[in-house]
C-alpha atoms as a PDB file:
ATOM      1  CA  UNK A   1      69.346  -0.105 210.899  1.00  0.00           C
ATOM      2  CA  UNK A   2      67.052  -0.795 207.727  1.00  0.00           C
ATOM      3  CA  UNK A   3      63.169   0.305 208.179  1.00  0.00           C
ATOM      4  CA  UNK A   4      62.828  -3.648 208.122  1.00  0.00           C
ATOM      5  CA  UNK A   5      64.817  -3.958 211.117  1.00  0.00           C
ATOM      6  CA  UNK A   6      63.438  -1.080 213.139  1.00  0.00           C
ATOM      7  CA  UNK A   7      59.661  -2.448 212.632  1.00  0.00           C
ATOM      8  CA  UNK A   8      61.054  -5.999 213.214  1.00  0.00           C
ATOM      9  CA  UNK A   9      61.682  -4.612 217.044  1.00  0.00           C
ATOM     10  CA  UNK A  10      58.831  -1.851 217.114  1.00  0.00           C
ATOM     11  CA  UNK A  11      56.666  -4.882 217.382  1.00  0.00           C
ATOM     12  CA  UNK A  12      57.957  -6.937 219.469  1.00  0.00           C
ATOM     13  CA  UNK A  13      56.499  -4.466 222.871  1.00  0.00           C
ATOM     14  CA  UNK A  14      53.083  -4.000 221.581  1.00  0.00           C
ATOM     15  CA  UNK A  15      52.968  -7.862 221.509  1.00  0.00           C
ATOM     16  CA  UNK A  16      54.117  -8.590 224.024  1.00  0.00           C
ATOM     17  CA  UNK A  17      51.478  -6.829 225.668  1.00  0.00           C
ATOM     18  CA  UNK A  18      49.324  -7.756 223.615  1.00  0.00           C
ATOM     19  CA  UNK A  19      49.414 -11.372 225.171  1.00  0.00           C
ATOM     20  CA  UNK A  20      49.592 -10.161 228.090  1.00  0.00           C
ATOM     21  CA  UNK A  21      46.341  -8.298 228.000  1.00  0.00           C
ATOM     22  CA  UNK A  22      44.324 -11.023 226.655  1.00  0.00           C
ATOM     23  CA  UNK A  23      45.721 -13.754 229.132  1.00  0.00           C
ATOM     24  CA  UNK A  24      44.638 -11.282 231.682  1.00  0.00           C
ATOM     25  CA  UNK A  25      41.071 -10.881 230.410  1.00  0.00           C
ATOM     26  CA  UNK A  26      40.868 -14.665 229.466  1.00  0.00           C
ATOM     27  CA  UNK A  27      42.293 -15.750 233.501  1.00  0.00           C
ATOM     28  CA  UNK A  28      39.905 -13.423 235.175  1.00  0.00           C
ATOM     29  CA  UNK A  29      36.945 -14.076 233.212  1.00  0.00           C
ATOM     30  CA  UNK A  30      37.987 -17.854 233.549  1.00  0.00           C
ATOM     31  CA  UNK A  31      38.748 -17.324 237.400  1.00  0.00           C
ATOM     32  CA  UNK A  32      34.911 -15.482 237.810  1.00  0.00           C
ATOM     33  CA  UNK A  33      33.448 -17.918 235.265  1.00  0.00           C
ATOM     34  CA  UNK A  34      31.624 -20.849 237.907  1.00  0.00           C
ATOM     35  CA  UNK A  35      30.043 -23.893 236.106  1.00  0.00           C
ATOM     36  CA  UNK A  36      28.347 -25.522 239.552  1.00  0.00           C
ATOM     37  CA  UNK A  37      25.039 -26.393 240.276  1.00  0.00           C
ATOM     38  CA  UNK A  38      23.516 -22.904 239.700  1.00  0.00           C
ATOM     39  CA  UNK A  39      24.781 -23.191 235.984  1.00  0.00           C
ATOM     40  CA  UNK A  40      24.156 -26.705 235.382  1.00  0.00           C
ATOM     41  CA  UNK A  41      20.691 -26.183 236.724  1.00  0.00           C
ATOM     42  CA  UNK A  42      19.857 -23.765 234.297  1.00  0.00           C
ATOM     43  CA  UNK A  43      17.815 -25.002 230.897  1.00  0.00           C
ATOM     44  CA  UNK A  44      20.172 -24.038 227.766  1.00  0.00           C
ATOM     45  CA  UNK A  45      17.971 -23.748 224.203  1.00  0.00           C
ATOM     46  CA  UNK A  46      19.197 -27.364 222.103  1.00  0.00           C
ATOM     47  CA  UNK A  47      21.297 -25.244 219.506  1.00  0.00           C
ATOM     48  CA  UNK A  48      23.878 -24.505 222.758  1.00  0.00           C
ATOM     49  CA  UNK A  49      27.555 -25.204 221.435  1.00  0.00           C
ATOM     50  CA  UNK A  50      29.114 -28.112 223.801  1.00  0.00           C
ATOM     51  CA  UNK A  51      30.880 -27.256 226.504  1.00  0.00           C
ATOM     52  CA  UNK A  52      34.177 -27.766 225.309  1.00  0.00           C
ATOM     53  CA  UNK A  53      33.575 -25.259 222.083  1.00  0.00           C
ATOM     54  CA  UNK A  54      33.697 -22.337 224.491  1.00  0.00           C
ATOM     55  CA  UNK A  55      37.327 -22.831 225.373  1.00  0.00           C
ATOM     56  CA  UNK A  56      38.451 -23.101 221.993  1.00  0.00           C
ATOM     57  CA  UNK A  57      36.358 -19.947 220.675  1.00  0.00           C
ATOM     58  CA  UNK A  58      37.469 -17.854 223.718  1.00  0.00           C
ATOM     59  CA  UNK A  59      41.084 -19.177 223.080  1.00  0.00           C
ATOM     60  CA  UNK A  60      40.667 -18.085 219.411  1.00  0.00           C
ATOM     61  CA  UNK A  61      39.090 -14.949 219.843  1.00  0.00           C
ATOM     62  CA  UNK A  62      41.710 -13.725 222.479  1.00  0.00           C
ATOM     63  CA  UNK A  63      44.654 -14.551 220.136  1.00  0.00           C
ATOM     64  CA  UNK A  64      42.929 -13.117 216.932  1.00  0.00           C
ATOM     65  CA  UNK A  65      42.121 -10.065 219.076  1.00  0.00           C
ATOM     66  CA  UNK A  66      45.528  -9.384 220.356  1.00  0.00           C
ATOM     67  CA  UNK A  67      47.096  -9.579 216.963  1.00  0.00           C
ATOM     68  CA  UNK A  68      44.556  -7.069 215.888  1.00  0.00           C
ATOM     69  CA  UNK A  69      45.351  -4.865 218.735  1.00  0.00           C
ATOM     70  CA  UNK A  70      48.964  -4.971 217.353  1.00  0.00           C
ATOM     71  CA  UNK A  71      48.347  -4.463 213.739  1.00  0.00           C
ATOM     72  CA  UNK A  72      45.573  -1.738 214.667  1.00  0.00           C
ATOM     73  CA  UNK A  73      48.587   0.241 217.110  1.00  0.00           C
ATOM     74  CA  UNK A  74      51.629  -0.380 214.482  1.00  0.00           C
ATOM     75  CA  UNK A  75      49.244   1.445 212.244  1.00  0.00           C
ATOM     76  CA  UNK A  76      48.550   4.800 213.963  1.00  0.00           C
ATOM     77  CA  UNK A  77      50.278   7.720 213.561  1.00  0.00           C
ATOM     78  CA  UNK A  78      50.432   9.407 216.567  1.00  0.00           C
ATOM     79  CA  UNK A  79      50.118   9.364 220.092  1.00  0.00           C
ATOM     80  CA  UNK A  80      46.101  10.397 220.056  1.00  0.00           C
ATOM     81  CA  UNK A  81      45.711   7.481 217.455  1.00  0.00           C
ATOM     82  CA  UNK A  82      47.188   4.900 219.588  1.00  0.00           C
ATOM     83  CA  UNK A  83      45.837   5.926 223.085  1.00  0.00           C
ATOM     84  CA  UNK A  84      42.107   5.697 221.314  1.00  0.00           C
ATOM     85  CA  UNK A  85      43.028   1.802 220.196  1.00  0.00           C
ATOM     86  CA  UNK A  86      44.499   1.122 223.171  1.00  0.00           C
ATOM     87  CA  UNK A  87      41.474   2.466 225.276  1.00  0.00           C
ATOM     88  CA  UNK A  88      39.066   1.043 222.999  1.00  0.00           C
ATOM     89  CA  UNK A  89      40.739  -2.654 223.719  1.00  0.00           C
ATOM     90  CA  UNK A  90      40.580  -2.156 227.261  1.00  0.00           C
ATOM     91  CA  UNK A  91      37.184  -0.867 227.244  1.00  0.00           C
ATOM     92  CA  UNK A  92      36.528  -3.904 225.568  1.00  0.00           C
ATOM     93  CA  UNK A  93      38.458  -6.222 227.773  1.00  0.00           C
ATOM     94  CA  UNK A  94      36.970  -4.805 231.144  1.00  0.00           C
ATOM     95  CA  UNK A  95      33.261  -5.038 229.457  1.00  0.00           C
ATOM     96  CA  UNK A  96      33.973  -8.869 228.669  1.00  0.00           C
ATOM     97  CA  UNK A  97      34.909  -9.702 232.237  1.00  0.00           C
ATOM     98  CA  UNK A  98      32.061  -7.958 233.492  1.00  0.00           C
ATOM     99  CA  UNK A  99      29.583 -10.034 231.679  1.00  0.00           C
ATOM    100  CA  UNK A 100      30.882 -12.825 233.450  1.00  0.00           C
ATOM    101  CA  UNK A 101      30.840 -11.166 236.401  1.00  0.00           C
ATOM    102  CA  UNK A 102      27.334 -10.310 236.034  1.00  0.00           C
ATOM    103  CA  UNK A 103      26.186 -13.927 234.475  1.00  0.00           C
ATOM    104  CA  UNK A 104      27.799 -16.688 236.510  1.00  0.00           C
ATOM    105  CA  UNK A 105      28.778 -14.264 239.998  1.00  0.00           C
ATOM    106  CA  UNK A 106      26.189 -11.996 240.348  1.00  0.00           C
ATOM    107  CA  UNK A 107      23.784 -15.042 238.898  1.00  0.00           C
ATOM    108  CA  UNK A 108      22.179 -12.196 236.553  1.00  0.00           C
ATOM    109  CA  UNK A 109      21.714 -13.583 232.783  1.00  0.00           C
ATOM    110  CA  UNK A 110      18.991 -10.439 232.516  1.00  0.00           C
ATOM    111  CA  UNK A 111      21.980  -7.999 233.482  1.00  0.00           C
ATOM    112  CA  UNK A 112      24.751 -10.499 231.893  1.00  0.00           C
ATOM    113  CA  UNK A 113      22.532  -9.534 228.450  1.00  0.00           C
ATOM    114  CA  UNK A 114      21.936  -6.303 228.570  1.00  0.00           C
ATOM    115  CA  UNK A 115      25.507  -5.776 229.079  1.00  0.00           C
ATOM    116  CA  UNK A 116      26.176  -7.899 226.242  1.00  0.00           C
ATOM    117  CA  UNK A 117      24.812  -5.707 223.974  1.00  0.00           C
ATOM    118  CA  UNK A 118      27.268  -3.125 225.562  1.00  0.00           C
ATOM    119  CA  UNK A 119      30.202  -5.939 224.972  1.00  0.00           C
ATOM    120  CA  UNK A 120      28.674  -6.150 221.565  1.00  0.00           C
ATOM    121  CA  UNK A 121      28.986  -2.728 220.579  1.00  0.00           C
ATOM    122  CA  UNK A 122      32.243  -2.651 221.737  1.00  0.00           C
ATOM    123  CA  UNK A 123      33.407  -5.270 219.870  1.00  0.00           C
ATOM    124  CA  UNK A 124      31.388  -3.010 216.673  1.00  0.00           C
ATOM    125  CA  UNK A 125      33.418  -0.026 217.772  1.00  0.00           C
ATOM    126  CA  UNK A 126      36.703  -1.693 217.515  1.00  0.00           C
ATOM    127  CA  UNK A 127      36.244  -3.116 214.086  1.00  0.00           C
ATOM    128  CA  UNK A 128      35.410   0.499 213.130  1.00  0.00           C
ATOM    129  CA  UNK A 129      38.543   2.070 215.005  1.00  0.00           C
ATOM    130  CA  UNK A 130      40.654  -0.783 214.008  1.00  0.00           C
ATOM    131  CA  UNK A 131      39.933  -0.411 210.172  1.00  0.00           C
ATOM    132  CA  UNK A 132      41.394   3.490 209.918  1.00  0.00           C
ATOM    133  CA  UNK A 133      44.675   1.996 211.089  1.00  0.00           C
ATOM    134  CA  UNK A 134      44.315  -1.419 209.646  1.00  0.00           C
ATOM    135  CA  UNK A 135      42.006  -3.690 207.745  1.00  0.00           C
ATOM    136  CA  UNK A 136      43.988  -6.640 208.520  1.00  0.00           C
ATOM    137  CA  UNK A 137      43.368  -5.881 212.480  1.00  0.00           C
ATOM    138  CA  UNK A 138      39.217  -4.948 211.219  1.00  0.00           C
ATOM    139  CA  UNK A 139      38.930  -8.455 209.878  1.00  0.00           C
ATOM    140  CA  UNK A 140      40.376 -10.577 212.700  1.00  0.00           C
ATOM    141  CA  UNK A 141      38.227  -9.159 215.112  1.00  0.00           C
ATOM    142  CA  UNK A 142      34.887 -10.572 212.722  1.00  0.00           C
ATOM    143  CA  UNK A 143      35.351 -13.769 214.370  1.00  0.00           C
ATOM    144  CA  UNK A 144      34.672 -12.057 217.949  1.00  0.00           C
ATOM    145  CA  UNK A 145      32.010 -10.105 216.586  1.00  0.00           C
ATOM    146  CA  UNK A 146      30.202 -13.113 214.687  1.00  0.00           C
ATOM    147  CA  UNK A 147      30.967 -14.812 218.965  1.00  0.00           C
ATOM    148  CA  UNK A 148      29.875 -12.342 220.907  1.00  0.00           C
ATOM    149  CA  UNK A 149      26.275 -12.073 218.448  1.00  0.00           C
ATOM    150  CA  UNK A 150      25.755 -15.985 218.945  1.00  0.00           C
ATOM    151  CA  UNK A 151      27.010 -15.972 222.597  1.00  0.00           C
ATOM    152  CA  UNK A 152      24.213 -12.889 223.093  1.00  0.00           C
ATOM    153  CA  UNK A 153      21.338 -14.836 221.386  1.00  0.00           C
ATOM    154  CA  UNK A 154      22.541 -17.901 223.980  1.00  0.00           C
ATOM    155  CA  UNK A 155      22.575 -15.692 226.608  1.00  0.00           C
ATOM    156  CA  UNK A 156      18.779 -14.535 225.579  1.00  0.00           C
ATOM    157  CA  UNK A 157      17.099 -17.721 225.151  1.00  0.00           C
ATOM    158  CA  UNK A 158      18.832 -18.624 228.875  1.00  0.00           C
ATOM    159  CA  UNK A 159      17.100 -15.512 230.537  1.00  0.00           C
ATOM    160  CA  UNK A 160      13.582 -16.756 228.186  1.00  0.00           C
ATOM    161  CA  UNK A 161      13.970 -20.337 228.863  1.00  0.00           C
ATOM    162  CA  UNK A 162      15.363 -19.598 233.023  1.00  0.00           C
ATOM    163  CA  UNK A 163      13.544 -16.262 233.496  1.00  0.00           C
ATOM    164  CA  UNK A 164      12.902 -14.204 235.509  1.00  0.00           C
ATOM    165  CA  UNK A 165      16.027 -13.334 237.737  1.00  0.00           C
ATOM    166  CA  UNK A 166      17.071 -11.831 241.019  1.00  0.00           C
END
């Protein structure tokens, strides 16, 4: 088997679940996201995306971020290497369903931000972890990062514009 061949189906796991980890994140933060009354109630600043950009920027972001998780892992060396990138993308996905959890369940935009700047710096941390294995991996996770910055300003001017909470 060429080296071609062996990274060819070295790939294909790490992919795989990949996709799998980001249709998780995306279905439960879907399943806890609630757009009722409570949500449509609550005054949004006029620069607030339409409703409909959400999907597609949470669509991208998931794919761009699983391909990053793969080239990030097919770049390590070693077990340690790999365990920190996979830990630091499921630190990452866990913190992204909680802000949901916190904004649209627990009805908490003051907690939803604070832990956005949490989400944030996770998001900062995995550009940085992603870039010693990979730049290619570093660069598609810029689009989540530029997201997550514009989605935490949103989420600011909701807890100014709504405040207070709880």
């Amino acid at each position: 088997m060429t080296r071609d061949e062996d990274l060819g189906q070295t790939w294909h796991l790490p992919a795989a679940l990949a996709a799998a980890a980001a249709l998780a994140v995306a279905i439960v933060g879907m399943t806890l996201t609630d757009l009722g009354p409570w949500y449509q109630s609550l005054r949004q600043p006029d620069w607030a995306p339409p409703a409909v950009f959400y999907g597609i920027a949470w669509t991208t972001i998931y794919a761009l971020a699983a391909l990053a998780a793969v080239s990030a892992w097919l770049g390590t060396r070693n077990r340690r290497e790999s365990d920190t990138v996979i830990a630091a993308f499921a630190l990452n996905g866990f913190l992204n369903m909680l802000w949901s959890l916190l904004f649209f369940n627990a009805r908490r935009p003051d907690w939803a931000f604070t832990e956005g700047l949490l989400l944030w710096l996770s998001v900062a941390s995995l550009i940085v972890i992603s870039l010693r294995h990979s730049r290619t991996a570093a660069l598609l996770l810029m689009p989540y990062l530029a997201w997550v910055s514009a989605a935490g300003l949103l989420n600011y001017e909701v807890v100014r514009l709504n405040g207070p909470f709880g």
